[in-house]
PDB file of N, CA and C in Angstrom:
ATOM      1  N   UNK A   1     -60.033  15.521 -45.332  1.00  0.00           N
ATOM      2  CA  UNK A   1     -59.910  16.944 -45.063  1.00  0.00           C
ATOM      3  C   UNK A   1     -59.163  17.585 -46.229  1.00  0.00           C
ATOM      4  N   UNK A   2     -59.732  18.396 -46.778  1.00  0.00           N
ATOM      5  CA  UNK A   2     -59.072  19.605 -47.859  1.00  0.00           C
ATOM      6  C   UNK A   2     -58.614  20.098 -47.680  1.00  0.00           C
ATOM      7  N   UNK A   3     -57.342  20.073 -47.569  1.00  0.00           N
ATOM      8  CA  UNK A   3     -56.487  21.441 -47.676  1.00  0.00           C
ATOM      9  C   UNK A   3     -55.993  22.443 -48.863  1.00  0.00           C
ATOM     10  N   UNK A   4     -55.987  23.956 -48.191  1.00  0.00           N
ATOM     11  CA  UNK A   4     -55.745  24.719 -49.225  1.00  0.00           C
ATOM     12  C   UNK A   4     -54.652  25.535 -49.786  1.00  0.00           C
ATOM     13  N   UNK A   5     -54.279  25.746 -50.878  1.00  0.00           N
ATOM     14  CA  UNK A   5     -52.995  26.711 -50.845  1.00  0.00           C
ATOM     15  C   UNK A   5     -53.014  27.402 -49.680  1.00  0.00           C
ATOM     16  N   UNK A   6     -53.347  28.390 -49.140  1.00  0.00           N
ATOM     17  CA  UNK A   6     -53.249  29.307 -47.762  1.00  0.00           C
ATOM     18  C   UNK A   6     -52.833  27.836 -46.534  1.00  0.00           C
ATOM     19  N   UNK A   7     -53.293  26.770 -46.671  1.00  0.00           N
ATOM     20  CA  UNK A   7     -52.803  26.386 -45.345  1.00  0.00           C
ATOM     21  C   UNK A   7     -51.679  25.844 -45.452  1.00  0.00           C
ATOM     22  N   UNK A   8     -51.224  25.481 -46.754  1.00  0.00           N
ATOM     23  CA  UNK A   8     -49.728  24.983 -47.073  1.00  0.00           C
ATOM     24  C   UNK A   8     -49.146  26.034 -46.536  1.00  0.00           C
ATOM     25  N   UNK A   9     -49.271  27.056 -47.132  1.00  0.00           N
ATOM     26  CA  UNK A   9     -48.320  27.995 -47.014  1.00  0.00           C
ATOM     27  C   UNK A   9     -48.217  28.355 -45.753  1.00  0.00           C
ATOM     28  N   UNK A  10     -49.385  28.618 -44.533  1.00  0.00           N
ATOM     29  CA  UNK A  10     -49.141  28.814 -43.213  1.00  0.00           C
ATOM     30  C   UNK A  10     -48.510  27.452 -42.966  1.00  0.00           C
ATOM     31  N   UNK A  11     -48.343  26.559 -43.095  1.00  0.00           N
ATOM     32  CA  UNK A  11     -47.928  25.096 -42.624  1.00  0.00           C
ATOM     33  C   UNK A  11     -46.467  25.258 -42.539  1.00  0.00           C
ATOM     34  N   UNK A  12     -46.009  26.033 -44.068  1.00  0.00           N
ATOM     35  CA  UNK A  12     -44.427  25.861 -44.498  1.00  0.00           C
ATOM     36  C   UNK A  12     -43.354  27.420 -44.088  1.00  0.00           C
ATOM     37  N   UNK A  13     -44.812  28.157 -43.198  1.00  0.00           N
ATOM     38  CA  UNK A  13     -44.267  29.594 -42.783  1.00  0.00           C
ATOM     39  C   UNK A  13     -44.306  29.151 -41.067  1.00  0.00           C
ATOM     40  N   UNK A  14     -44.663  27.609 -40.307  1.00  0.00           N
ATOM     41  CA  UNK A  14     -44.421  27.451 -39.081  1.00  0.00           C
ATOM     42  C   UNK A  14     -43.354  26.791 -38.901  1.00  0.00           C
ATOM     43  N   UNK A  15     -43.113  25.848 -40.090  1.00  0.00           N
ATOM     44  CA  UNK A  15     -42.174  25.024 -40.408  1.00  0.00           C
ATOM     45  C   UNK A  15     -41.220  25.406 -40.260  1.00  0.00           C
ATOM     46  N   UNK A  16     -40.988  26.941 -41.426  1.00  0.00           N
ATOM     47  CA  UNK A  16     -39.966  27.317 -41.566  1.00  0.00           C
ATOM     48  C   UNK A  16     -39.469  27.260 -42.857  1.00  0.00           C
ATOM     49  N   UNK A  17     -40.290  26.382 -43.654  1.00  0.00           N
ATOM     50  CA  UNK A  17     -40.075  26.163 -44.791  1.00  0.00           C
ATOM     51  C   UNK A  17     -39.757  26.904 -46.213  1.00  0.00           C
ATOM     52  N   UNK A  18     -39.083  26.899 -47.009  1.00  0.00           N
ATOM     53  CA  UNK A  18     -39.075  28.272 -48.331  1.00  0.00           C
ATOM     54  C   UNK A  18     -39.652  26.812 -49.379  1.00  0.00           C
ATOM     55  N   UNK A  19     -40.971  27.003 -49.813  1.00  0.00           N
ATOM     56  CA  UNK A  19     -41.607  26.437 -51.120  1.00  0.00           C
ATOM     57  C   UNK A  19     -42.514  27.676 -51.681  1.00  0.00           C
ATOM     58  N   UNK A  20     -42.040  26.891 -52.711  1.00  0.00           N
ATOM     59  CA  UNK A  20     -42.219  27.495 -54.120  1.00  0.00           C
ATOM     60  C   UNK A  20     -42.930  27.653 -54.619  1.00  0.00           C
ATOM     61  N   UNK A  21     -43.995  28.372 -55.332  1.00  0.00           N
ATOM     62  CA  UNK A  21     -45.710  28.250 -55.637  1.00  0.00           C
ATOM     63  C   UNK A  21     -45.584  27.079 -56.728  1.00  0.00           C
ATOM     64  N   UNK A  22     -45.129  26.633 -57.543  1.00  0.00           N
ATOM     65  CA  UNK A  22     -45.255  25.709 -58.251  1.00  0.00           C
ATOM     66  C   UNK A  22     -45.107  24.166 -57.464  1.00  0.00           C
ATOM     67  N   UNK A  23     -44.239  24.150 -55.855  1.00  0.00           N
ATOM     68  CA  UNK A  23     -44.508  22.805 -55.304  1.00  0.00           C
ATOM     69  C   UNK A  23     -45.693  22.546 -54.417  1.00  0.00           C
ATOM     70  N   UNK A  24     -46.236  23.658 -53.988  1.00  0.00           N
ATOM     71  CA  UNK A  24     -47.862  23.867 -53.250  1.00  0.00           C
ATOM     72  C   UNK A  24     -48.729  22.677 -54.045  1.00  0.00           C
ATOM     73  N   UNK A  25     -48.939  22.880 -55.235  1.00  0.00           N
ATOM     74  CA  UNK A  25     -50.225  21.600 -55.427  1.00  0.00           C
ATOM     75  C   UNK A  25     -49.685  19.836 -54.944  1.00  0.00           C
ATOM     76  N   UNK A  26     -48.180  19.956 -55.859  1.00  0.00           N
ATOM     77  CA  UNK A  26     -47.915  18.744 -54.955  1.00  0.00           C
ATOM     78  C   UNK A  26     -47.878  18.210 -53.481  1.00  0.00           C
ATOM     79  N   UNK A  27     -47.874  19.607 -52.827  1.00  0.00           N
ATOM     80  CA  UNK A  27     -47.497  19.449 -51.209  1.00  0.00           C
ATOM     81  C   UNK A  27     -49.064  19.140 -50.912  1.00  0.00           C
ATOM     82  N   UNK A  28     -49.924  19.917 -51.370  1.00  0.00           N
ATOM     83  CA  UNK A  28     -51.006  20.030 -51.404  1.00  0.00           C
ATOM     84  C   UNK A  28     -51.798  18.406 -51.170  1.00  0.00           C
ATOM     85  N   UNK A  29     -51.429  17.906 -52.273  1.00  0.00           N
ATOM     86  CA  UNK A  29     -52.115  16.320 -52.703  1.00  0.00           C
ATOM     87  C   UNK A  29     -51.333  15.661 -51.729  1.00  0.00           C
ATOM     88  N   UNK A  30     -50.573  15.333 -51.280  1.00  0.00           N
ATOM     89  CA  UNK A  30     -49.912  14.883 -50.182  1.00  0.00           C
ATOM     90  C   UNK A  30     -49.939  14.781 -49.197  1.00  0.00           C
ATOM     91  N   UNK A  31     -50.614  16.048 -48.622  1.00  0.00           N
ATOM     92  CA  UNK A  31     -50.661  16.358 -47.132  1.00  0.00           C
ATOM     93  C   UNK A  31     -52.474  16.024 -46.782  1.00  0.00           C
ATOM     94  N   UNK A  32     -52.549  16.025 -48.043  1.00  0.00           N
ATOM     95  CA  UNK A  32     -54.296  15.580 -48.604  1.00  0.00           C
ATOM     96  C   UNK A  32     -54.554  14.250 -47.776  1.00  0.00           C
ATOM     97  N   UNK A  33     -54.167  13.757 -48.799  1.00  0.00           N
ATOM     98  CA  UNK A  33     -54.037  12.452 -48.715  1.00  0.00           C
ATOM     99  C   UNK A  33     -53.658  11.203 -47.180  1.00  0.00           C
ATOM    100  N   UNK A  34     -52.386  12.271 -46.493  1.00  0.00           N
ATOM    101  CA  UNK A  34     -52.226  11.859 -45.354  1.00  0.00           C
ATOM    102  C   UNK A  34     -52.726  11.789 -44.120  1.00  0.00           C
ATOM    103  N   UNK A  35     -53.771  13.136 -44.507  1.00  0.00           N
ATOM    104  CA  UNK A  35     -54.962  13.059 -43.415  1.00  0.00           C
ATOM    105  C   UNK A  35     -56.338  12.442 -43.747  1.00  0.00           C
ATOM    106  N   UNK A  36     -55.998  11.905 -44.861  1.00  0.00           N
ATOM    107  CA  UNK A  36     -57.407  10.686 -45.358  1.00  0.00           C
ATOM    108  C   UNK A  36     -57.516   9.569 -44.429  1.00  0.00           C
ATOM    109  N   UNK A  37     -55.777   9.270 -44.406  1.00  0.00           N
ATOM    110  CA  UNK A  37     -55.251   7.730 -43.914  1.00  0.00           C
ATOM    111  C   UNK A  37     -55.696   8.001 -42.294  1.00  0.00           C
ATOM    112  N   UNK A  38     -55.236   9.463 -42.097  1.00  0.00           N
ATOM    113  CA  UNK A  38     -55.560   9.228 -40.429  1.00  0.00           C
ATOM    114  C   UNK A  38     -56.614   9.782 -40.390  1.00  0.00           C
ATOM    115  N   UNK A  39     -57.923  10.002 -40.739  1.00  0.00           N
ATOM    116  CA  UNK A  39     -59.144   9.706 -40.486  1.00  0.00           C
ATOM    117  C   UNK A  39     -59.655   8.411 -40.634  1.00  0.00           C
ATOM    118  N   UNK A  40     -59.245   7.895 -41.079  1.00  0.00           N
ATOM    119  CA  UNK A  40     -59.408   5.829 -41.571  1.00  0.00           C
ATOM    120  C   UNK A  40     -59.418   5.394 -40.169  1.00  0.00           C
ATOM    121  N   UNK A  41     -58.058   6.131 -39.768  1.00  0.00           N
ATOM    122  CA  UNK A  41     -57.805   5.562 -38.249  1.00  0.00           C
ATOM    123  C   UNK A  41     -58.451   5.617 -37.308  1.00  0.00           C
ATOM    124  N   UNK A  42     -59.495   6.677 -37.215  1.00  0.00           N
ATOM    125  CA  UNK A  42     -60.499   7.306 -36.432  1.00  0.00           C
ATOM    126  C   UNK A  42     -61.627   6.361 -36.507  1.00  0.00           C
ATOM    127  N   UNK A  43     -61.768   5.424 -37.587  1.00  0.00           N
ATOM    128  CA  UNK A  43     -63.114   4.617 -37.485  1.00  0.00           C
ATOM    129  C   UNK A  43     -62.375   2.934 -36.933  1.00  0.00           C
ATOM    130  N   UNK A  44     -61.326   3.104 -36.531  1.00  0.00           N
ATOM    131  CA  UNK A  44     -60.962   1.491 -35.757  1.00  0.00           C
ATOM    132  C   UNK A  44     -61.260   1.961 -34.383  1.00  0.00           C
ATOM    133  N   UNK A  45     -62.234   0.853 -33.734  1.00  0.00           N
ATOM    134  CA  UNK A  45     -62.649   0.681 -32.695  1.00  0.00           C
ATOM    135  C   UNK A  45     -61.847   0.370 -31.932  1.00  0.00           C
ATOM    136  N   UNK A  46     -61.413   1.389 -30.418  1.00  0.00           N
ATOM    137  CA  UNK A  46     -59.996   1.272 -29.899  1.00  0.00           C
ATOM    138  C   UNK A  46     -60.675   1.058 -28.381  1.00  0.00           C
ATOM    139  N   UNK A  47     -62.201   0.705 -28.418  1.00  0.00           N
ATOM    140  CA  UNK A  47     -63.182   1.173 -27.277  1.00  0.00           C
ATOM    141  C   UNK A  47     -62.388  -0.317 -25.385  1.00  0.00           C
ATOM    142  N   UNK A  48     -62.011  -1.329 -26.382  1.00  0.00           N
ATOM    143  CA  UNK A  48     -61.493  -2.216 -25.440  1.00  0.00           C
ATOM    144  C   UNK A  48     -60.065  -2.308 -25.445  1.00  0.00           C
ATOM    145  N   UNK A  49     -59.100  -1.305 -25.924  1.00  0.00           N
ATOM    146  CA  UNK A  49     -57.860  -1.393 -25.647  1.00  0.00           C
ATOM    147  C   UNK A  49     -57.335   0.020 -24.774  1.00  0.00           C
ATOM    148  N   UNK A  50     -56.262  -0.600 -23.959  1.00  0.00           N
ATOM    149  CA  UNK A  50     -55.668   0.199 -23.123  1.00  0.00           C
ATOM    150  C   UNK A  50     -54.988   1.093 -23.432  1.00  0.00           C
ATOM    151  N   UNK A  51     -54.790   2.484 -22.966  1.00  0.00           N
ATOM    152  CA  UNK A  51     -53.628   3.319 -23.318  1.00  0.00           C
ATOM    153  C   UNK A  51     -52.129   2.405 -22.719  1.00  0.00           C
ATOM    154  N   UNK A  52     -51.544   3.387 -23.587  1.00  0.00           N
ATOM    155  CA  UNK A  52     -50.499   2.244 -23.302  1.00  0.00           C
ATOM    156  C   UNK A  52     -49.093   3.535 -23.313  1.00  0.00           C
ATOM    157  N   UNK A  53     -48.136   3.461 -22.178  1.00  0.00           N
ATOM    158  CA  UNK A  53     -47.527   4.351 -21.937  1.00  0.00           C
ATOM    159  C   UNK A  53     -46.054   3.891 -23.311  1.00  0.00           C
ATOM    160  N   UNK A  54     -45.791   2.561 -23.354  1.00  0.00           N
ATOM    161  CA  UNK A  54     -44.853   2.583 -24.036  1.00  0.00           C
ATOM    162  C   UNK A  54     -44.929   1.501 -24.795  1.00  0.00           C
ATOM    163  N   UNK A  55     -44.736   1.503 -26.150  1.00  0.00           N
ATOM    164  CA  UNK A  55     -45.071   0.438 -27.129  1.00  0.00           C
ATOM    165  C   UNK A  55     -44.685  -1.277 -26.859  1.00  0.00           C
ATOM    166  N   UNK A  56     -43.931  -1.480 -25.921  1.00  0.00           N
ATOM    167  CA  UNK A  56     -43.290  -2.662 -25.191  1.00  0.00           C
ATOM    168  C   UNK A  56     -42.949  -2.281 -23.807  1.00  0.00           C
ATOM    169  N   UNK A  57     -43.572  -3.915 -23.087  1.00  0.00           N
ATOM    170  CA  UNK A  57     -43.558  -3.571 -21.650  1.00  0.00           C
ATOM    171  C   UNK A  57     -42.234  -3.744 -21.429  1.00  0.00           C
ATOM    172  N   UNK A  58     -42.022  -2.665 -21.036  1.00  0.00           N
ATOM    173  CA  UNK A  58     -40.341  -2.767 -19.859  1.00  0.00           C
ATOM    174  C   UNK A  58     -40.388  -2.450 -18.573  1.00  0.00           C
ATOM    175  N   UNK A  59     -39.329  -2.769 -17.421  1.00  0.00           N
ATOM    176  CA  UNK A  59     -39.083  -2.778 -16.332  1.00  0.00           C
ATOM    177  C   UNK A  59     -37.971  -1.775 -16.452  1.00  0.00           C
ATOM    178  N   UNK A  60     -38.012  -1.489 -15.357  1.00  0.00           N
ATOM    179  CA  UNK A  60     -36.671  -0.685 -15.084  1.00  0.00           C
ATOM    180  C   UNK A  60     -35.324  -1.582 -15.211  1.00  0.00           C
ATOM    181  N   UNK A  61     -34.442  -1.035 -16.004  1.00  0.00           N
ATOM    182  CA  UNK A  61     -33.593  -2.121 -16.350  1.00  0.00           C
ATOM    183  C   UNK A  61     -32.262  -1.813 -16.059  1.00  0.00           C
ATOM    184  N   UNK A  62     -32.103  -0.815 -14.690  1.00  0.00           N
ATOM    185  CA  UNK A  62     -31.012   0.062 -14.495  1.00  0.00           C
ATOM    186  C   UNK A  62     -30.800  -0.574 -13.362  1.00  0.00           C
ATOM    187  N   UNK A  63     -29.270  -0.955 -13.099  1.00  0.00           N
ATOM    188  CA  UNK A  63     -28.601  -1.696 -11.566  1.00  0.00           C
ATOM    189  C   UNK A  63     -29.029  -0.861 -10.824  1.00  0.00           C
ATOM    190  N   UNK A  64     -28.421  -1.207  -9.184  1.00  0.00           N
ATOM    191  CA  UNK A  64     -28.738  -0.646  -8.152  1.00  0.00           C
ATOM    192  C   UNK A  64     -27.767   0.317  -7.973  1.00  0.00           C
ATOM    193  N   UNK A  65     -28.221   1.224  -7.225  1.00  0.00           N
ATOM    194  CA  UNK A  65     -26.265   1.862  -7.003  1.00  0.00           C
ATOM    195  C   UNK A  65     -26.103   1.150  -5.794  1.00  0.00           C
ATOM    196  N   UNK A  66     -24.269   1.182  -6.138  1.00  0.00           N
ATOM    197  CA  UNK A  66     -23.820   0.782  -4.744  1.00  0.00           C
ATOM    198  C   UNK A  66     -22.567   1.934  -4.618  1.00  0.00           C
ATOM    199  N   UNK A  67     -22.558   2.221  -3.062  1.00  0.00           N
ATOM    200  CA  UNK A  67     -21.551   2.995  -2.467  1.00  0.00           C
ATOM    201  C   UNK A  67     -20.256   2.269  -2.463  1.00  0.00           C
ATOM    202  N   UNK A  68     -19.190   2.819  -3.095  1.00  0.00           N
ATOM    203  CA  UNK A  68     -18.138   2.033  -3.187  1.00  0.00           C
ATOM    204  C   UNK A  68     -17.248   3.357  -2.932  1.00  0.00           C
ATOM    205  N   UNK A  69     -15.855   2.429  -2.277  1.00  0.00           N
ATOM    206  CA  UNK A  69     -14.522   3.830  -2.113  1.00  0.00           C
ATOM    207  C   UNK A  69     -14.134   4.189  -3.254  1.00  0.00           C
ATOM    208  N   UNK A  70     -14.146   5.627  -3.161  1.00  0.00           N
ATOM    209  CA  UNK A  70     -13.181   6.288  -4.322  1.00  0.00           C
ATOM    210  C   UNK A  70     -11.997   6.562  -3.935  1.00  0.00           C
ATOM    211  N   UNK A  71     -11.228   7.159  -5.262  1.00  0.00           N
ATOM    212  CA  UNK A  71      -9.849   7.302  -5.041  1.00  0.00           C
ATOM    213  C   UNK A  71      -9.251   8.583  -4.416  1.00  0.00           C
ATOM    214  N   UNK A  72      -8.353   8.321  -3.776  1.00  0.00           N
ATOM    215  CA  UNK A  72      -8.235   9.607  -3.020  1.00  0.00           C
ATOM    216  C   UNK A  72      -7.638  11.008  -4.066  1.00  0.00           C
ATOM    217  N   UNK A  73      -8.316  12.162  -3.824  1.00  0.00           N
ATOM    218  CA  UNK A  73      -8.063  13.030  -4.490  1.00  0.00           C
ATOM    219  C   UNK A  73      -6.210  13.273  -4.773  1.00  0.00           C
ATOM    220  N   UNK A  74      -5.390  13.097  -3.777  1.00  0.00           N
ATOM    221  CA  UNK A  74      -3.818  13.381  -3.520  1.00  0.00           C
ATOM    222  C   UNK A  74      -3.000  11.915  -4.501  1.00  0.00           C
ATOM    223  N   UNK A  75      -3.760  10.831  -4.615  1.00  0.00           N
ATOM    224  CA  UNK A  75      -3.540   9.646  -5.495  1.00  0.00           C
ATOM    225  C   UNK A  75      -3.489  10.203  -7.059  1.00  0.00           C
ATOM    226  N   UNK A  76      -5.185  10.258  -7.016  1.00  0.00           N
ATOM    227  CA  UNK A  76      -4.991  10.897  -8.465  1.00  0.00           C
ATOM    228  C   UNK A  76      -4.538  11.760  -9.043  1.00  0.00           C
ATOM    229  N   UNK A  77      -4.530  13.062  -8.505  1.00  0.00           N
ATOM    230  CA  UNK A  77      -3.413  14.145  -9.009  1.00  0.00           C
ATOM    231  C   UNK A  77      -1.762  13.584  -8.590  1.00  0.00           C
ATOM    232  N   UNK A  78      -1.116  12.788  -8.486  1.00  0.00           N
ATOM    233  CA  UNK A  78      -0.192  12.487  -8.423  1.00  0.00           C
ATOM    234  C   UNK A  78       0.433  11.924  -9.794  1.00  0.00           C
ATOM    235  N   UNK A  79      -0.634  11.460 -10.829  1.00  0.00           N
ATOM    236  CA  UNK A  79      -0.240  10.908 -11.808  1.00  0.00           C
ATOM    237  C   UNK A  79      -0.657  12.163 -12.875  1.00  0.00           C
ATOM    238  N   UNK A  80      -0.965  13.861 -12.960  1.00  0.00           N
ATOM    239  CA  UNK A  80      -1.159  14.803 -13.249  1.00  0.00           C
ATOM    240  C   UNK A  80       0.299  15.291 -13.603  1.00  0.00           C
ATOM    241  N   UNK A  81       0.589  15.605 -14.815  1.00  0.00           N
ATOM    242  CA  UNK A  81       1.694  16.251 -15.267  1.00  0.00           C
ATOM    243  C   UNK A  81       1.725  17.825 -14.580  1.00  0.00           C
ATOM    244  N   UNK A  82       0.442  18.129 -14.406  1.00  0.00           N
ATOM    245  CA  UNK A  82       0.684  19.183 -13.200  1.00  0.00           C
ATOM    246  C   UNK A  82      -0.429  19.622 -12.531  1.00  0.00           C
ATOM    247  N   UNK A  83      -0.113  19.928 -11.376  1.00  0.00           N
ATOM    248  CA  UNK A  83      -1.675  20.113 -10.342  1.00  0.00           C
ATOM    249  C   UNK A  83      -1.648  21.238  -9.786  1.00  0.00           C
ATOM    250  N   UNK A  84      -2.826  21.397  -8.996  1.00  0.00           N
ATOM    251  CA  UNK A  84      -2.799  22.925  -8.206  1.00  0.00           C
ATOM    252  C   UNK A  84      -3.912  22.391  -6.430  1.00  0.00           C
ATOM    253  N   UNK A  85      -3.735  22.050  -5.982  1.00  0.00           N
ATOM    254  CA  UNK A  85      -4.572  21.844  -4.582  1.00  0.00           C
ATOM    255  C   UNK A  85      -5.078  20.402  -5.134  1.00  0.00           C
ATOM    256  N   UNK A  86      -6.135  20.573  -5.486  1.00  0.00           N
ATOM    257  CA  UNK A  86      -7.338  19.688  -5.989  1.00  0.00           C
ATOM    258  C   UNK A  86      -7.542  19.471  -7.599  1.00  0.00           C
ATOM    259  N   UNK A  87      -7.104  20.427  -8.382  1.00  0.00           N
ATOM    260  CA  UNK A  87      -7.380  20.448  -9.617  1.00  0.00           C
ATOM    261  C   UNK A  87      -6.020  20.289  -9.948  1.00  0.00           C
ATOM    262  N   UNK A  88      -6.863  19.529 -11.796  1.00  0.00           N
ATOM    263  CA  UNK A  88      -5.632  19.533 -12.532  1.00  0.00           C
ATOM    264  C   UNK A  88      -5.611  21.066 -13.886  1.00  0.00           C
ATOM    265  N   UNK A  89      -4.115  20.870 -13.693  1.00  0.00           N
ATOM    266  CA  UNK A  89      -3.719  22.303 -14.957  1.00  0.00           C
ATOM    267  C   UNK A  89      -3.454  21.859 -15.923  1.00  0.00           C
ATOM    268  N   UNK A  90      -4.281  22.498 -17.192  1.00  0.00           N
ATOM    269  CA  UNK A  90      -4.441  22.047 -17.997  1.00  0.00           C
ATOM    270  C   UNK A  90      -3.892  23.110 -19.025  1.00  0.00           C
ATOM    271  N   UNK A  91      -2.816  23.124 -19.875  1.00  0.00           N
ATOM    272  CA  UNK A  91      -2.553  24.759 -20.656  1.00  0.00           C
ATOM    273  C   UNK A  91      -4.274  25.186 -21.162  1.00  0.00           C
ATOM    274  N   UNK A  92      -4.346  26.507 -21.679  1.00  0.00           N
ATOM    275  CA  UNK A  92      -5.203  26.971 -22.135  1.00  0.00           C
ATOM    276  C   UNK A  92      -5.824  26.509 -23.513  1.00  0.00           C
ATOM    277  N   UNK A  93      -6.779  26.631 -24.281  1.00  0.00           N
ATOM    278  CA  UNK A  93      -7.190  25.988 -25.538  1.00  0.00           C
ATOM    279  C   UNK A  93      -7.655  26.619 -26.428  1.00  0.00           C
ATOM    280  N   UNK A  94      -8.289  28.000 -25.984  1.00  0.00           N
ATOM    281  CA  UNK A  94      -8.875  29.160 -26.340  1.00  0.00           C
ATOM    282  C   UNK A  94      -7.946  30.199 -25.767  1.00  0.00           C
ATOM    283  N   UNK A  95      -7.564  30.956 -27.094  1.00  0.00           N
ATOM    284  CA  UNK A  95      -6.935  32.455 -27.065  1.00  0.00           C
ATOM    285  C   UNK A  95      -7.146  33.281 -26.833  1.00  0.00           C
TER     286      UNK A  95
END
């Protein structure tokens, strides 16, 4: 596929990009070139392989939860240099 100055330049105005008219031919041959390779790809016969959701099979590899006691709210603010009901006070950080 050929690409042309005009599509670099829409390419590097979605991007976001600031190039330079003198780096366009290089971007040019490049971006050329990279859609050569992935048309190459288009002629491997993929007709007996599976989609495949993730490049290696994994399982879920996350424990179970378990319900366990927590600490009582009046425990932990006890070790609070200073508290208010339920919460801890914290001086301010922003002026």
């Amino acid at each position: 596929m050929a690409l042309t100055p005009a599509d670099i330049q829409r390419l590097a105005k979605l991007a976001r990009l600031e190039v330079s008219q003198d780096r366009i031919p290089a971007i040019q041959a490049d971006l050329s070139r990279i859609l050569e390779l992935f048309e190459l790809l288009t002629q491997v016969d993929t007709s007996n392989v599976e989609p495949l959701v993730h490049a290696i099979e994994i399982s879920d590899v996350l424990c179970p939860d378990h319900v366990v006691e927590s600490l009582r709210v009046q425990d932990v603010l006890s070790n609070a240099p200073s508290h208010d009901e339920s919460f801890f006070k914290v001086p301010p950080v922003l002026g």
